[in-house]
N, C-alpha and C. Protein backbone atom coordinates (compact mmCIF):
# COMPACT_ATOMS: atom_id res chain seq x y z
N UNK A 1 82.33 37.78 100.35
CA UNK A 1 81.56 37.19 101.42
C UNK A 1 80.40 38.13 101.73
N UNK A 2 79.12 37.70 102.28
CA UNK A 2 78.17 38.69 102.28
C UNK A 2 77.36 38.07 103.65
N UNK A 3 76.58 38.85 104.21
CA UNK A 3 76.66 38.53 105.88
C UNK A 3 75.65 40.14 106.56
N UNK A 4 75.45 39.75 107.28
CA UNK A 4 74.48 40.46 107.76
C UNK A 4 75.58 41.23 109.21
N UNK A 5 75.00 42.58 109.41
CA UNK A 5 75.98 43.39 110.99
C UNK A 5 74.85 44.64 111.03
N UNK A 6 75.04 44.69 112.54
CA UNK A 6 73.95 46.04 113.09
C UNK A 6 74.72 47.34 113.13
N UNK A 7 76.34 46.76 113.28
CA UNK A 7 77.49 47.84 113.36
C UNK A 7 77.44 48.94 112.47
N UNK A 8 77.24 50.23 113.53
CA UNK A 8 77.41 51.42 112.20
C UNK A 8 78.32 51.56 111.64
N UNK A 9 79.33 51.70 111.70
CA UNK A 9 80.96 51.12 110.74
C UNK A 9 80.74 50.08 109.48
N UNK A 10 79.73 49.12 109.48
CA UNK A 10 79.08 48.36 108.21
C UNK A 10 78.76 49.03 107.28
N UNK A 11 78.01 50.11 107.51
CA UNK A 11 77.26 50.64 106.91
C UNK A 11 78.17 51.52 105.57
N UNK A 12 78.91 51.30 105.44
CA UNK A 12 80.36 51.58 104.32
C UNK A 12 80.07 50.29 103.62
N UNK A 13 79.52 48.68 103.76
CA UNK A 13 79.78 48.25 103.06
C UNK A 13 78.62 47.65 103.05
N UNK A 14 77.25 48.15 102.64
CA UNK A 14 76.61 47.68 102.75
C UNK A 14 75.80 48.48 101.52
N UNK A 15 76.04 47.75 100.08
CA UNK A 15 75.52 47.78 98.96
C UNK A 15 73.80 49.13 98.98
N UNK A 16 73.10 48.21 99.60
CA UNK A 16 71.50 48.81 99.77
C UNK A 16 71.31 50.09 100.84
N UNK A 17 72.56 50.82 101.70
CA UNK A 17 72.43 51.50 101.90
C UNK A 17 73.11 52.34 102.04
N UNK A 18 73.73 52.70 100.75
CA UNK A 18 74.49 53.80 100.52
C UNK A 18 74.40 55.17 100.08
N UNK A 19 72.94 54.96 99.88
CA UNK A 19 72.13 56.38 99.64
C UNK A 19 71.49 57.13 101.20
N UNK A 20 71.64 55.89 101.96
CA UNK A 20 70.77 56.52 103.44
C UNK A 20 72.21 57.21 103.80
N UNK A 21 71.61 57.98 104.98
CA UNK A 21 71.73 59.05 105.92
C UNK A 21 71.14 59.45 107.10
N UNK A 22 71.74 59.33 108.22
CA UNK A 22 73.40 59.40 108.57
C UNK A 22 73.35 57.65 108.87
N UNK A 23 74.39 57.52 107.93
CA UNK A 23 74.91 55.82 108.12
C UNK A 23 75.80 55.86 109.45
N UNK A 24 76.60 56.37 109.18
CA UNK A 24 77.50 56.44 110.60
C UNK A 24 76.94 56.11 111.85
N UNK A 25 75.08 56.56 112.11
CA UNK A 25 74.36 56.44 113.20
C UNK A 25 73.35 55.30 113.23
N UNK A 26 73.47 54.62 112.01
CA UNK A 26 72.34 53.58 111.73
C UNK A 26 73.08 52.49 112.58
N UNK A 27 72.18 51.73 113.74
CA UNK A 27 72.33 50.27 113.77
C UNK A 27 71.59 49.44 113.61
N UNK A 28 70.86 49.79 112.45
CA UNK A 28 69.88 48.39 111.30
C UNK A 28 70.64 47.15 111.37
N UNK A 29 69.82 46.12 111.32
CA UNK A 29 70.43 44.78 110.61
C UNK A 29 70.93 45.46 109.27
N UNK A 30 71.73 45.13 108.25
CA UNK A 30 71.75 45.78 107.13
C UNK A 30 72.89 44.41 106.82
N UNK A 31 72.70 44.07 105.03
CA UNK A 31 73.20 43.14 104.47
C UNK A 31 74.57 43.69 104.06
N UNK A 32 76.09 43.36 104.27
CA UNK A 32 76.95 43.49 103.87
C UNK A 32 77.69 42.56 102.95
N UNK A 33 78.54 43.37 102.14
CA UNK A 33 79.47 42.74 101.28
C UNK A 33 80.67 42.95 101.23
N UNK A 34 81.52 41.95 101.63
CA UNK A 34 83.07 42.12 102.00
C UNK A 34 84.29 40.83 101.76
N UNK A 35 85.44 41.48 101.35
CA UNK A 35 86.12 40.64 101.02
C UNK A 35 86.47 39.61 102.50
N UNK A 36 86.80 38.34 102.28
CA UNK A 36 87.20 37.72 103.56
C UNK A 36 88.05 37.77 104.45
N UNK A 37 88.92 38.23 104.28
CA UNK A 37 90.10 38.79 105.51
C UNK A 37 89.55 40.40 105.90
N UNK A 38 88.23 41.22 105.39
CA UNK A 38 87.47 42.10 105.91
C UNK A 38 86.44 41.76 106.71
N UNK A 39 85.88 40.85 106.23
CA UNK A 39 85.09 39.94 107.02
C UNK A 39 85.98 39.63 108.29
N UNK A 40 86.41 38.67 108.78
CA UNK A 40 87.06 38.05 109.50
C UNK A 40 87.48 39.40 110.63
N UNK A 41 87.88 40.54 109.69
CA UNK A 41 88.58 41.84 110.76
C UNK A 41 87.46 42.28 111.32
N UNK A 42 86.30 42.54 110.93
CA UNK A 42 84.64 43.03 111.36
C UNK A 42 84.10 42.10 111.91
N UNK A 43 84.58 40.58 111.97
CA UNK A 43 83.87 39.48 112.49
C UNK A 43 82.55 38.99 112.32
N UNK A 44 82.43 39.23 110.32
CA UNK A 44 81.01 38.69 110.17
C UNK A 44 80.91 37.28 110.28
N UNK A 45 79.84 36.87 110.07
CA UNK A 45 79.06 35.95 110.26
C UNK A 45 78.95 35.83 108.54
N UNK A 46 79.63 35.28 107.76
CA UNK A 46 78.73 35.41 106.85
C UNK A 46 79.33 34.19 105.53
N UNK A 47 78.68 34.25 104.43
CA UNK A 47 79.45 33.11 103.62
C UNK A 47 79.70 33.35 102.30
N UNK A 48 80.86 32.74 102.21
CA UNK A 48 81.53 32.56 100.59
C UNK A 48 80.26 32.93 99.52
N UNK A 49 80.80 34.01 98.75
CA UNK A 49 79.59 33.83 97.44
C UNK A 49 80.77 33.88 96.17
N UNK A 50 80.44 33.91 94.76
CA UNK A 50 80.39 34.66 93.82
C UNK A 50 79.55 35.72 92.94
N UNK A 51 79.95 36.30 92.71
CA UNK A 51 79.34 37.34 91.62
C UNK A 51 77.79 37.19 91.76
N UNK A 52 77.44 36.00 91.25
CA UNK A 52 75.90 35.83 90.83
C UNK A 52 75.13 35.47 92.32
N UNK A 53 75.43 34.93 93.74
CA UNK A 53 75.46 34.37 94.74
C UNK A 53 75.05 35.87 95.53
N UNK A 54 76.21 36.99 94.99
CA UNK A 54 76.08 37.97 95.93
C UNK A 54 75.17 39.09 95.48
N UNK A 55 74.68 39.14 94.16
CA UNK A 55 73.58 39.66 93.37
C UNK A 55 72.68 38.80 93.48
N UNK A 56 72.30 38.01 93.86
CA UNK A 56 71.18 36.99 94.31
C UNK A 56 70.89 37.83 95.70
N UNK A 57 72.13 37.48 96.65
CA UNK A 57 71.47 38.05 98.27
C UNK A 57 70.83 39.72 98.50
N UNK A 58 71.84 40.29 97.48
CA UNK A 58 71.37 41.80 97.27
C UNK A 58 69.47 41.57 97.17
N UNK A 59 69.42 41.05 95.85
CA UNK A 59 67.71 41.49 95.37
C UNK A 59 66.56 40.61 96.58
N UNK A 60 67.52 39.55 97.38
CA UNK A 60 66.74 39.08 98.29
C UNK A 60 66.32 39.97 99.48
N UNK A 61 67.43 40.74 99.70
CA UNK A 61 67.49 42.02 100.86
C UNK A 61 66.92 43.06 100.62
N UNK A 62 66.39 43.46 99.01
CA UNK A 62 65.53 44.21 98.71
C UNK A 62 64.25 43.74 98.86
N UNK A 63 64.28 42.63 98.17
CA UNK A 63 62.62 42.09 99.04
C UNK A 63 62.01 42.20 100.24
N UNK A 64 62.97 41.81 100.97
CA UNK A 64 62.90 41.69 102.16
C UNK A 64 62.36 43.30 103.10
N UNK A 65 63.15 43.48 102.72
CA UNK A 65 63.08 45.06 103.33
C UNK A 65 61.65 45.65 102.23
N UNK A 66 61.40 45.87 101.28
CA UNK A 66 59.89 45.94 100.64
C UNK A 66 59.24 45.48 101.26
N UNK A 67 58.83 44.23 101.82
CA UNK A 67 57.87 43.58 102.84
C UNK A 67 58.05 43.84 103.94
N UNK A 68 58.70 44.43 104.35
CA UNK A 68 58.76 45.64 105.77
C UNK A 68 58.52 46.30 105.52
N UNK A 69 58.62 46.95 104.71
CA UNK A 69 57.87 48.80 104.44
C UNK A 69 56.48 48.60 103.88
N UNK A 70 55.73 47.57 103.00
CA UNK A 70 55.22 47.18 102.65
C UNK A 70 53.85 46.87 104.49
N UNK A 71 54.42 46.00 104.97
CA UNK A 71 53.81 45.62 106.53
C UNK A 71 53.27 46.74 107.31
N UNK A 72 54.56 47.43 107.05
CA UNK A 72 54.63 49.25 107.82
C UNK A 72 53.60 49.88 107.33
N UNK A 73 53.16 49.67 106.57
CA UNK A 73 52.42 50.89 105.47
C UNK A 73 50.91 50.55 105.85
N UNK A 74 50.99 48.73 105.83
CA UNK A 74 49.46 48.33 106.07
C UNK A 74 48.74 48.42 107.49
N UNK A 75 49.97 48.27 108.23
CA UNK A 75 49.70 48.14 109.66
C UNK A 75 50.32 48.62 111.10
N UNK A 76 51.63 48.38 110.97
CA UNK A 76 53.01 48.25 111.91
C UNK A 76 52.96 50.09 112.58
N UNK A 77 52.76 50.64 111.17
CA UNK A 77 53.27 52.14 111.84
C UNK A 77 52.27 52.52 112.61
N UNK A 78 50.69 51.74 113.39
CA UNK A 78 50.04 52.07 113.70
C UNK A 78 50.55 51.87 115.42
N UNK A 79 51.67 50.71 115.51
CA UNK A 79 52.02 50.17 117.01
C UNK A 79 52.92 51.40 117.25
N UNK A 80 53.65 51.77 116.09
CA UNK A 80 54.50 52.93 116.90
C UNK A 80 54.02 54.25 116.93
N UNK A 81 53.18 54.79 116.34
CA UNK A 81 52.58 55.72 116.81
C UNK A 81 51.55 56.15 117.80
N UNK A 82 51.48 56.92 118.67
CA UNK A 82 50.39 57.05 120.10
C UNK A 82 49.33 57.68 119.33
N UNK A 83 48.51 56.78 118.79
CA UNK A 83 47.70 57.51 117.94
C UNK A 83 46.48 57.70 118.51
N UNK A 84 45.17 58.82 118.53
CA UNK A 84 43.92 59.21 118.87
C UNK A 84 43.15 58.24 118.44
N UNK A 85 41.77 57.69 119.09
CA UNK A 85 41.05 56.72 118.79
C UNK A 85 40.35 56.56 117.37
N UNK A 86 40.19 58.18 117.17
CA UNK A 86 39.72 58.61 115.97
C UNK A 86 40.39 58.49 114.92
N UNK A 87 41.91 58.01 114.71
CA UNK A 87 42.53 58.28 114.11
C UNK A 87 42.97 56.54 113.82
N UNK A 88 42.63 55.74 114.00
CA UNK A 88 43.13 54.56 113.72
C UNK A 88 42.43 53.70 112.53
N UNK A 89 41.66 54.71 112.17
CA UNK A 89 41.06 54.18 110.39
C UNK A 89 41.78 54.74 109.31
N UNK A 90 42.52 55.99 109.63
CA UNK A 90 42.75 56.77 109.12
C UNK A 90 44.66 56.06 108.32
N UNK A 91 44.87 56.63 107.26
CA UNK A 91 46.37 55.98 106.29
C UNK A 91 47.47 56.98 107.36
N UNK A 92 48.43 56.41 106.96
CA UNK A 92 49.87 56.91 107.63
C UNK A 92 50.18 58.61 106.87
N UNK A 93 49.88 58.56 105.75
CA UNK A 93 49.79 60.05 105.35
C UNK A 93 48.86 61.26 105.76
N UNK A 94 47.58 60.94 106.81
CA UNK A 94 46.77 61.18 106.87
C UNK A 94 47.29 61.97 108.45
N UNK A 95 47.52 60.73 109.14
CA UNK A 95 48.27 61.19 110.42
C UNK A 95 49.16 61.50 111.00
N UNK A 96 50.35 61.15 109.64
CA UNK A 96 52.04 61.47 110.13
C UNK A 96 52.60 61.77 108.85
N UNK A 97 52.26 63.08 108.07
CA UNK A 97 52.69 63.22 106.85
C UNK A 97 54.56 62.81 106.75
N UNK A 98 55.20 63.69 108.11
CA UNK A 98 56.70 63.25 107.81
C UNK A 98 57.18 62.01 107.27
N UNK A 99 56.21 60.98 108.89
CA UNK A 99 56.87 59.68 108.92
C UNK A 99 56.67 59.07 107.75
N UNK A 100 54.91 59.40 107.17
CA UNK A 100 55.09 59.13 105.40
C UNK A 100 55.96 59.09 104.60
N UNK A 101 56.44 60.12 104.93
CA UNK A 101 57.35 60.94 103.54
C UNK A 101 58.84 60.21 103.30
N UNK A 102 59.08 59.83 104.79
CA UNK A 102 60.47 58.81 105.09
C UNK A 102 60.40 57.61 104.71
N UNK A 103 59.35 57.08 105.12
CA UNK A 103 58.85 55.58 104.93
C UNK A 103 58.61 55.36 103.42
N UNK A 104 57.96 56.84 102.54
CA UNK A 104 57.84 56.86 101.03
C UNK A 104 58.70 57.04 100.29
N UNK A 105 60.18 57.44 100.62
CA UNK A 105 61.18 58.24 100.35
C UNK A 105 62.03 56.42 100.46
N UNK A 106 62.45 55.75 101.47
CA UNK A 106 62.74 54.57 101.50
C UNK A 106 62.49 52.92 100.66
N UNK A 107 61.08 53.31 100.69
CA UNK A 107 60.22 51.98 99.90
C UNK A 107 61.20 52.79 98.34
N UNK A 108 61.02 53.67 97.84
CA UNK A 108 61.11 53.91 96.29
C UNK A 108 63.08 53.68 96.21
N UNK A 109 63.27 54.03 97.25
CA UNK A 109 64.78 53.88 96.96
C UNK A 109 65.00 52.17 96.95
N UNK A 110 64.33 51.57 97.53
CA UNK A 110 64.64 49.99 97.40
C UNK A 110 63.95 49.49 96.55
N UNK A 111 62.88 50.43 96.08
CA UNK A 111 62.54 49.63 94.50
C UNK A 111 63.46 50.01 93.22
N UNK A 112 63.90 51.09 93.65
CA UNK A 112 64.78 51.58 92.50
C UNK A 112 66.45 50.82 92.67
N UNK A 113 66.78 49.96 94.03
CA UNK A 113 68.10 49.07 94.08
C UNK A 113 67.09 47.85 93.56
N UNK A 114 65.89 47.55 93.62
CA UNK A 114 65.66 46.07 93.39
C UNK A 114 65.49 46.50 91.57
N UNK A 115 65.38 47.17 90.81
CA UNK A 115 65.15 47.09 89.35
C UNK A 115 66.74 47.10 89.28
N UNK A 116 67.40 48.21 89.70
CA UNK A 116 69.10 47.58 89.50
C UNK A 116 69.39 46.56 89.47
N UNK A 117 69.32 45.45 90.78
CA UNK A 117 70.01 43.87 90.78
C UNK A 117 68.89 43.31 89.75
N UNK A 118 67.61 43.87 89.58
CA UNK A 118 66.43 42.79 88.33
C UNK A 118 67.83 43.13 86.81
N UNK A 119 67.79 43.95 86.96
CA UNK A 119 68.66 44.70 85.48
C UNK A 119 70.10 43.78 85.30
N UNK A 120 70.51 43.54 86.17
CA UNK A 120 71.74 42.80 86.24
C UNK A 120 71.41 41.52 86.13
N UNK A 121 70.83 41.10 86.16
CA UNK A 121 70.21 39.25 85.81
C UNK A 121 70.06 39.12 84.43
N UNK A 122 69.35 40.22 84.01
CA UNK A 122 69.05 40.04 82.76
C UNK A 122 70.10 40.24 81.69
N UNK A 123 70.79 41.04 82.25
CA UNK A 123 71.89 41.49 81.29
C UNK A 123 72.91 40.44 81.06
N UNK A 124 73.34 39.63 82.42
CA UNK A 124 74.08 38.52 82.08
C UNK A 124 73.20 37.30 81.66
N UNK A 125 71.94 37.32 81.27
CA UNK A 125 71.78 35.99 80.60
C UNK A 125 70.83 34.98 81.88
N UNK A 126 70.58 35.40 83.40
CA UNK A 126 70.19 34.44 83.98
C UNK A 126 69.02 34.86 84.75
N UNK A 127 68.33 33.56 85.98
CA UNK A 127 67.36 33.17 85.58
C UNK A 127 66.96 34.45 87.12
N UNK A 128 66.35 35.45 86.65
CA UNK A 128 65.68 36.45 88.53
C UNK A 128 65.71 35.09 89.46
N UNK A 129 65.87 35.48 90.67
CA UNK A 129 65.51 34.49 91.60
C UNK A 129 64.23 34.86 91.90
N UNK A 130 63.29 33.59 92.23
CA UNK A 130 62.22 34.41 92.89
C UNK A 130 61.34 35.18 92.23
N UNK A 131 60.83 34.53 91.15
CA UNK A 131 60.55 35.59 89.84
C UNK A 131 58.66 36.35 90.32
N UNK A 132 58.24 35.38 91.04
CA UNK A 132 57.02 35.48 91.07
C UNK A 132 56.87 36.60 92.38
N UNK A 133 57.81 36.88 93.29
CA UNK A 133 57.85 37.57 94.42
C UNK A 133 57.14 39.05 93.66
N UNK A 134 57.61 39.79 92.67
CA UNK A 134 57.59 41.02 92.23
C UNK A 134 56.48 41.03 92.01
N UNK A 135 55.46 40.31 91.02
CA UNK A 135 54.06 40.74 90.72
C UNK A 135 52.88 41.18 92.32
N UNK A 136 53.53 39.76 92.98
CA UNK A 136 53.10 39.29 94.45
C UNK A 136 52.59 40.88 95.05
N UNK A 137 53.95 41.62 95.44
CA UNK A 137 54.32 42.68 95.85
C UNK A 137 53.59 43.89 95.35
N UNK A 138 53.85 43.68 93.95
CA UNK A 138 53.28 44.67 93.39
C UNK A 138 51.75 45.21 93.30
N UNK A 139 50.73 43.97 93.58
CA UNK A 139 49.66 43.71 93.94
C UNK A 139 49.23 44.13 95.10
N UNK A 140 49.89 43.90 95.88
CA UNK A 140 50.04 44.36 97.38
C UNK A 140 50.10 45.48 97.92
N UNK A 141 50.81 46.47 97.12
CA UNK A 141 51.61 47.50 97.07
C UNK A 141 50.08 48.53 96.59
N UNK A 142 49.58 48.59 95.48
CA UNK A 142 48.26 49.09 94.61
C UNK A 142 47.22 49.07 95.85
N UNK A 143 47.34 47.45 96.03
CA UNK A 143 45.60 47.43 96.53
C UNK A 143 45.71 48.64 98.02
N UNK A 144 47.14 48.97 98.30
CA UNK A 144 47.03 50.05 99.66
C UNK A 144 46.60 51.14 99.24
N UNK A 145 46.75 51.28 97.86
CA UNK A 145 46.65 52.88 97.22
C UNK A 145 47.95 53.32 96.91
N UNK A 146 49.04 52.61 96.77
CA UNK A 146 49.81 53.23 96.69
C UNK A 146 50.80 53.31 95.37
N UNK A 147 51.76 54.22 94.61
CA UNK A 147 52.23 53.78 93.41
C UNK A 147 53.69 52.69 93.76
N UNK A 148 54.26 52.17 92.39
CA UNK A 148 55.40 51.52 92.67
C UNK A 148 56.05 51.94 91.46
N UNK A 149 56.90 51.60 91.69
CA UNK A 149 58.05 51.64 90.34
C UNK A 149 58.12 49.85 89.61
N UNK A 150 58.10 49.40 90.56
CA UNK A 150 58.07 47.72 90.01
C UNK A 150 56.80 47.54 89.07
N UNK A 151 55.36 48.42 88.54
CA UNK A 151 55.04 47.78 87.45
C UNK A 151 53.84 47.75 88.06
N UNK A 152 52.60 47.71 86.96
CA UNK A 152 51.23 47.74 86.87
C UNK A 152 50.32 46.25 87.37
């Protein structure tokens, strides 16, 4: 079963973020995957898949989250930062090398889970969902200045 929870206790079963840190303290939306009487004990919200159903929602949740960091990059990190007047032409590396570095450190880790679930489609024989999303992105991604792992 696969289902969405903000609960830091999720965060054990939640495929796309098992490389972050400290999970224990994260209460992200974050996509989970769990058997149904685990479900039911955590009280997701969430629905019946198989195999290919729940590797489908994975590479969708990588998208997803790319077009948030993606948003972040073009615009967003400008609302959360108290930034100087002078400073609002200026790129996110320019004015917040850290928050860069997190935000750069994140985008590559979810391109590197979205070539995983791409890798797994192919290997069994079927069809990417969403095939056209990646170039989309990837276009998107360049014209900021920035590199990707998803491709030229």
């Amino acid at each position: 079963m696969v289902g969405y929870s903000r609960a830091s206790s999720a965060g054990q079963f939640a495929p796309i973020c098992q490389d972050c840190s400290p999970r224990q303290e994260c209460d992200a939306r974050k996509l989970v995957v769990l058997c149904e009487s685990c479900g039911r004990e955590l009280r997701l919200r969430g629905r019946k898949v198989g195999q290919e159903g729940m590797m489908a929602a994975l590479l969708e949740e990588c998208q997803r989250n790319l077009e948030e960091s993606l948003d972040y990059l073009a615009d967003y990190w400008r609302e959360e930062l108290d930034l100087d007047p002078e400073d609002m032409d200026k790129r996110l590396e320019e004015v917040d090398p850290q928050v860069f570095a997190q935000e750069n450190a994140w985008r590559r880790h979810l391109e590197e889970q979205y070539l995983k679930f791409h890798r797994w489609f192919r290997e069994h024989g079927l069809r990417i969902p969403n095939p056209s999303w990646r170039s989309e992105y990837v276009e998107e991604i360049i014209a900021l200045g920035y590199e990707t792992l998803l491709g030229d």
